[in-house]
Protein backbone atom coordinates (compact mmCIF):
# COMPACT_ATOMS: atom_id res chain seq x y z
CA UNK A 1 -63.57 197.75 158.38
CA UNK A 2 -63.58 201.03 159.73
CA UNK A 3 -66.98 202.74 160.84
CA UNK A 4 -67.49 206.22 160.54
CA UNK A 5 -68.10 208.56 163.22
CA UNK A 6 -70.56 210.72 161.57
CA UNK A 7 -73.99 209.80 160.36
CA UNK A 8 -74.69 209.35 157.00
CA UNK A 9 -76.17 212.91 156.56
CA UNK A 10 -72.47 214.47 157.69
CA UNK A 11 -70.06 211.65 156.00
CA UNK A 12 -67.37 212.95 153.48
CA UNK A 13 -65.65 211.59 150.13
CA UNK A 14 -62.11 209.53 150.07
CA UNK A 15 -60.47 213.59 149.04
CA UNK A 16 -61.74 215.52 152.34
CA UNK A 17 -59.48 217.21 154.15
CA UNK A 18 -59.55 219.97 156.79
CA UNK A 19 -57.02 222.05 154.98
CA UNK A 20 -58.11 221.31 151.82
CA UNK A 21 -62.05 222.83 152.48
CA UNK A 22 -60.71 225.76 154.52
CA UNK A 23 -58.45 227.29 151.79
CA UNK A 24 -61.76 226.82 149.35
CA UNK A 25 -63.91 228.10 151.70
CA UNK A 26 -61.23 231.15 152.03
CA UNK A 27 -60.49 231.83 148.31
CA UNK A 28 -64.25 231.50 148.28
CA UNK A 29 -64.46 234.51 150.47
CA UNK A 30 -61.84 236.49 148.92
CA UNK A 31 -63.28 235.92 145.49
CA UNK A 32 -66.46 237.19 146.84
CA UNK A 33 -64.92 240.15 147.81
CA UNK A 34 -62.95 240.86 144.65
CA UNK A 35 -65.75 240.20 142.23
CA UNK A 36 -67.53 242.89 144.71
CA UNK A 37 -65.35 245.43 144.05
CA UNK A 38 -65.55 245.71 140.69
CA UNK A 39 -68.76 245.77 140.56
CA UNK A 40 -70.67 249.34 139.34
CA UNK A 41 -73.80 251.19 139.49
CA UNK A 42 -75.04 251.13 135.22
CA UNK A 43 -73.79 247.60 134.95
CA UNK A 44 -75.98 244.75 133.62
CA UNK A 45 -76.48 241.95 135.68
CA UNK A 46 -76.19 239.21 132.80
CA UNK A 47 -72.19 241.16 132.72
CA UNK A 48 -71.85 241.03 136.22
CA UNK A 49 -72.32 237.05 136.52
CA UNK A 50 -69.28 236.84 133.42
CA UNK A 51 -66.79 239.38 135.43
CA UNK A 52 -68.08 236.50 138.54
CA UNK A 53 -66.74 233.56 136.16
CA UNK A 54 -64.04 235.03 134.83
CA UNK A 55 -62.80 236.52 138.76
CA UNK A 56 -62.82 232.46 139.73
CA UNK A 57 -61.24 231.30 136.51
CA UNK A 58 -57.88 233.77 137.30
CA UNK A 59 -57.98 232.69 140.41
CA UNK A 60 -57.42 228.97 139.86
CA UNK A 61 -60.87 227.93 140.55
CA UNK A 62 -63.13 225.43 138.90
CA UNK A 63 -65.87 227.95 137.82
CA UNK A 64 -68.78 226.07 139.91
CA UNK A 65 -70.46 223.06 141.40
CA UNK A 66 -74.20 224.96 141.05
CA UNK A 67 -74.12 228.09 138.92
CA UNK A 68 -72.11 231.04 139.08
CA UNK A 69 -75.19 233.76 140.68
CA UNK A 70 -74.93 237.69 140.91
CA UNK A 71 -78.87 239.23 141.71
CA UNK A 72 -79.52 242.85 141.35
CA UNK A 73 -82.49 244.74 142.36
CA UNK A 74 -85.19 243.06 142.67
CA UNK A 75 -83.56 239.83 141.04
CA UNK A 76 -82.72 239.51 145.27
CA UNK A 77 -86.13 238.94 146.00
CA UNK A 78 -85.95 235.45 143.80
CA UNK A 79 -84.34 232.12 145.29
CA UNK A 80 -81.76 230.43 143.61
CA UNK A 81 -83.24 228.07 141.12
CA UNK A 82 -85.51 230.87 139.81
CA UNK A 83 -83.85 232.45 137.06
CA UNK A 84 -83.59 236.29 137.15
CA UNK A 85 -85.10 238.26 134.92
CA UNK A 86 -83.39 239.61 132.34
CA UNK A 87 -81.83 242.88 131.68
CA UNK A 88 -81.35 244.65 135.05
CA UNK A 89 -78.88 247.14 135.72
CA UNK A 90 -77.72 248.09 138.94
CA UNK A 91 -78.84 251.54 140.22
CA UNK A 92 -77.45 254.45 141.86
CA UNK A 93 -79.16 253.58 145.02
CA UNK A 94 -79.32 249.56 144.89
CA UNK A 95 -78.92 246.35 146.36
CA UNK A 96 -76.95 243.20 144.83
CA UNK A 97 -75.58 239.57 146.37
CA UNK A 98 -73.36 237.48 145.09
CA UNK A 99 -73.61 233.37 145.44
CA UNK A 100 -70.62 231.50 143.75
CA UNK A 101 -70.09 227.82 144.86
CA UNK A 102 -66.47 227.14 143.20
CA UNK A 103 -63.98 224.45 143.56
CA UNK A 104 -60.83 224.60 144.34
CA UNK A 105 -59.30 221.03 143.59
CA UNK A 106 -61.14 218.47 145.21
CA UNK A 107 -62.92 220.57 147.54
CA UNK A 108 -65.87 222.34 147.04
CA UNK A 109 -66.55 226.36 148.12
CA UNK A 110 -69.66 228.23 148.80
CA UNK A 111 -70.01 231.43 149.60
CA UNK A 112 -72.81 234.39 149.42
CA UNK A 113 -72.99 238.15 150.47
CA UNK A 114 -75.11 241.39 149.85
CA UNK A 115 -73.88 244.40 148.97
CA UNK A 116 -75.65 247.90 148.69
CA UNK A 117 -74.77 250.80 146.49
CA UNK A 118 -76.34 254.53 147.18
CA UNK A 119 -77.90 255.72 150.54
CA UNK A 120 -81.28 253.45 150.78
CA UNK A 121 -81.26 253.06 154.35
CA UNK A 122 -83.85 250.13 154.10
CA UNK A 123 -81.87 248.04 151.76
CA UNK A 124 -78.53 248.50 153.40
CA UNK A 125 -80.28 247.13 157.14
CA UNK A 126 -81.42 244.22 154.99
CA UNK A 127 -77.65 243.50 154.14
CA UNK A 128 -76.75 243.98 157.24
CA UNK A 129 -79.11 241.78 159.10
CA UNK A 130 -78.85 239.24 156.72
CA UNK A 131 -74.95 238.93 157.74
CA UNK A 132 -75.49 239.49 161.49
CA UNK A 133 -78.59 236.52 161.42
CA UNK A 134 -76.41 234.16 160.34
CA UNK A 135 -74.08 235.28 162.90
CA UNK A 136 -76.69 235.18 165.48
CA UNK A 137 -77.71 231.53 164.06
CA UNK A 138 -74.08 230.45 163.88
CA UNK A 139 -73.63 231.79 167.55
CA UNK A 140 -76.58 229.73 168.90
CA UNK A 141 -75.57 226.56 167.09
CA UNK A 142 -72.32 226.80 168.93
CA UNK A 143 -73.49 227.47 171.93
CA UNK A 144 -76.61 225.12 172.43
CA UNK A 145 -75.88 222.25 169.74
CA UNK A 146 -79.22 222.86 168.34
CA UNK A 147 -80.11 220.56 165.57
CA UNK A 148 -80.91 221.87 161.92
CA UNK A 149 -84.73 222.66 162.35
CA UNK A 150 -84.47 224.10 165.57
CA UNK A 151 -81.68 226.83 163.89
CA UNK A 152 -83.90 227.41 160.74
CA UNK A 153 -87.09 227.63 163.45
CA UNK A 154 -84.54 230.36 165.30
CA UNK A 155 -83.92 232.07 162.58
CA UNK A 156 -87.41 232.49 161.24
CA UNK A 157 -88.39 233.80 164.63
CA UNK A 158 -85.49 236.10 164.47
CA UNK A 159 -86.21 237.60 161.29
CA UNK A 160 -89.65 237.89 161.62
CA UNK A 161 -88.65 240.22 164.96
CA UNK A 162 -86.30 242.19 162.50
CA UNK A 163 -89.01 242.94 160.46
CA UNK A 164 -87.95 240.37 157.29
CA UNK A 165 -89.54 237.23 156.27
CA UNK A 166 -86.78 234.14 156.02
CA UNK A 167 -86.64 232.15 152.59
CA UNK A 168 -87.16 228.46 153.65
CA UNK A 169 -86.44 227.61 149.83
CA UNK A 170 -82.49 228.63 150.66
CA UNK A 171 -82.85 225.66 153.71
CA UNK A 172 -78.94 225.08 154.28
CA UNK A 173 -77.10 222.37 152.83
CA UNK A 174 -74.40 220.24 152.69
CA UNK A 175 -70.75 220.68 151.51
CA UNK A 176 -67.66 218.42 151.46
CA UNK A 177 -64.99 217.16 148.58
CA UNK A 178 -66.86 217.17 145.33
CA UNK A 179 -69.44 215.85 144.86
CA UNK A 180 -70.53 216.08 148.16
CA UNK A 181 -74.30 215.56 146.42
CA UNK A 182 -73.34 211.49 146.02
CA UNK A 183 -72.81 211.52 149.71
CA UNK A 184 -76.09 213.51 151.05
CA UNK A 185 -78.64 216.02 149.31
CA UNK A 186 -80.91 216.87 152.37
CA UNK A 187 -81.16 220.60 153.39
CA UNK A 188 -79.85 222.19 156.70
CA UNK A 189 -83.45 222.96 157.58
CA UNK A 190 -84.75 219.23 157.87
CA UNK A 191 -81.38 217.57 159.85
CA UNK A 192 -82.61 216.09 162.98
CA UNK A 193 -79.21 216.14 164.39
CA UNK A 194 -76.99 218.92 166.14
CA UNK A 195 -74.66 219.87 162.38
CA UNK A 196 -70.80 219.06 163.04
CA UNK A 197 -68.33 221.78 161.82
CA UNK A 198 -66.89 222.23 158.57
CA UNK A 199 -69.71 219.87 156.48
CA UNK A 200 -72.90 222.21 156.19
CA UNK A 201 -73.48 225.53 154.69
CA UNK A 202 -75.68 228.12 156.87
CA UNK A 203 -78.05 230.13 154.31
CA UNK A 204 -80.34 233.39 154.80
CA UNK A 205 -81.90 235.05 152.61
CA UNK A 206 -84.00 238.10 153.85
CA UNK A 207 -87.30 239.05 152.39
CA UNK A 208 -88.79 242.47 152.81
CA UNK A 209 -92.24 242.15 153.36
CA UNK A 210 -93.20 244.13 150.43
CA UNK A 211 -91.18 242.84 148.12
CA UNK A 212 -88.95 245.21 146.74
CA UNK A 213 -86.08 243.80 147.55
CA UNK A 214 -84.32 240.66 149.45
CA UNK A 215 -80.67 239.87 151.12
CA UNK A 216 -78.38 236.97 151.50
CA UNK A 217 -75.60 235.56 153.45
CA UNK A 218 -74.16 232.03 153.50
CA UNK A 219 -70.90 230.57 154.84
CA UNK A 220 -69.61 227.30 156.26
CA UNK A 221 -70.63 226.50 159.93
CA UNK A 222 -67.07 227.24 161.81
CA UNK A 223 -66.10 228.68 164.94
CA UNK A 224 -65.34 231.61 165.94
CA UNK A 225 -61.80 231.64 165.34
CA UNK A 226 -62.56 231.75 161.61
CA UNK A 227 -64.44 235.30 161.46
CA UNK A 228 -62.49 238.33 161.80
């Protein structure tokens, strides 16, 4: 019988491959970025998740393992099993993220970013440090092996210095070949253990203390070779 290097919290289905969850987690990205593009002050968000859907579905992707998610306005301020409210249209000066969690054969993607429209200054630093945190998280679990509370207890410290309040109900999670949920379902936030690469997605979502609006940013955990 062969034993398993990894705990049970980081083990992997009979389909995982290396390969296999990098070109996810890469069409994951690029999807991200294409759905972005097309996306225009005066549209309704309710259209904006369909162009989402429809963006993975030409590009060869099963459309999701948890729903298909595009916030706008202050729809950003809600965490993801909260369902937005209806109706809202992007504005001339507004903020929007995207979360899509696709597969791409037996591998699963994940993937979230903010985007700003306009000249708010205040919303476009919350998309911005919502991207750079993570970086800042994903630098100092490289560095110092921390485990999975000590990076969420990081980045709570390091948002609250930023001027943002961290959503613990976006706590990390786990990612592998599908379904990694019949291998592990605990959140980043409570491992006791240092994470290993390429098994655990890094989430933050940014708050602004009054509410009007929130960011987000998620990715694999990778090295640094895998960020332009």
């Amino acid at each position: 019988m062969t034993i398993s290097p990894f705990p049970a919290s980081e083990r992997v289905g009979p389909a995982f491959s290396v390969d296999g969850m990098l070109r996810a987690r890469n069409k994951t990205r690029q999807a991200i970025a294409d759905i972005a593009a097309r996306i225009r002050p005066g549209m309704v968000e309710e259209d904006a998740v369909r162009l989402a859907k429809q963006t993975l579905v030409d590009a060869g992707m099963a459309l999701s393992w948890h729903p298909t998610r595009v916030r706008f306005g202050a729809n950003t301020l809600k965490s993801m099993r909260q369902p937005s409210e209806p109706g809202v249209v992007l504005g001339e000066h507004d903020i929007y993220f995207l979360d899509i969690a696709p597969r791409l054969d037996a591998w699963e993607g994940d993937g979230g970013k903010t985007y700003t429209v306009g000249d708010d200054a205040g919303q476009a630093r919350c998309a911005r440090d919502a991207q750079a945190l993570f970086h800042d998280v994903r630098g100092v679990w490289l560095r110092d092996r921390l485990t999975g509370q000590a990076l969420y207890a990081y980045a709570d410290r390091q948002a609250r210095a930023m001027g943002w309040e961290l959503n613990f109900d976006l706590p990390g999670h786990r990612v592998s070949d599908f379904p990694h949920a019949a291998i592990h379902t605990g959140s980043l936030a409570d491992l006791d253990i240092a994470p290993s690469e390429m098994r655990w997605i890094l989430e933050i979502h940014l708050l602004d203390p009054q509410r009007r609006f929130g960011a987000f940013f998620e990715d694999m955990l990778l090295d640094d070779a895998h960020y332009g």
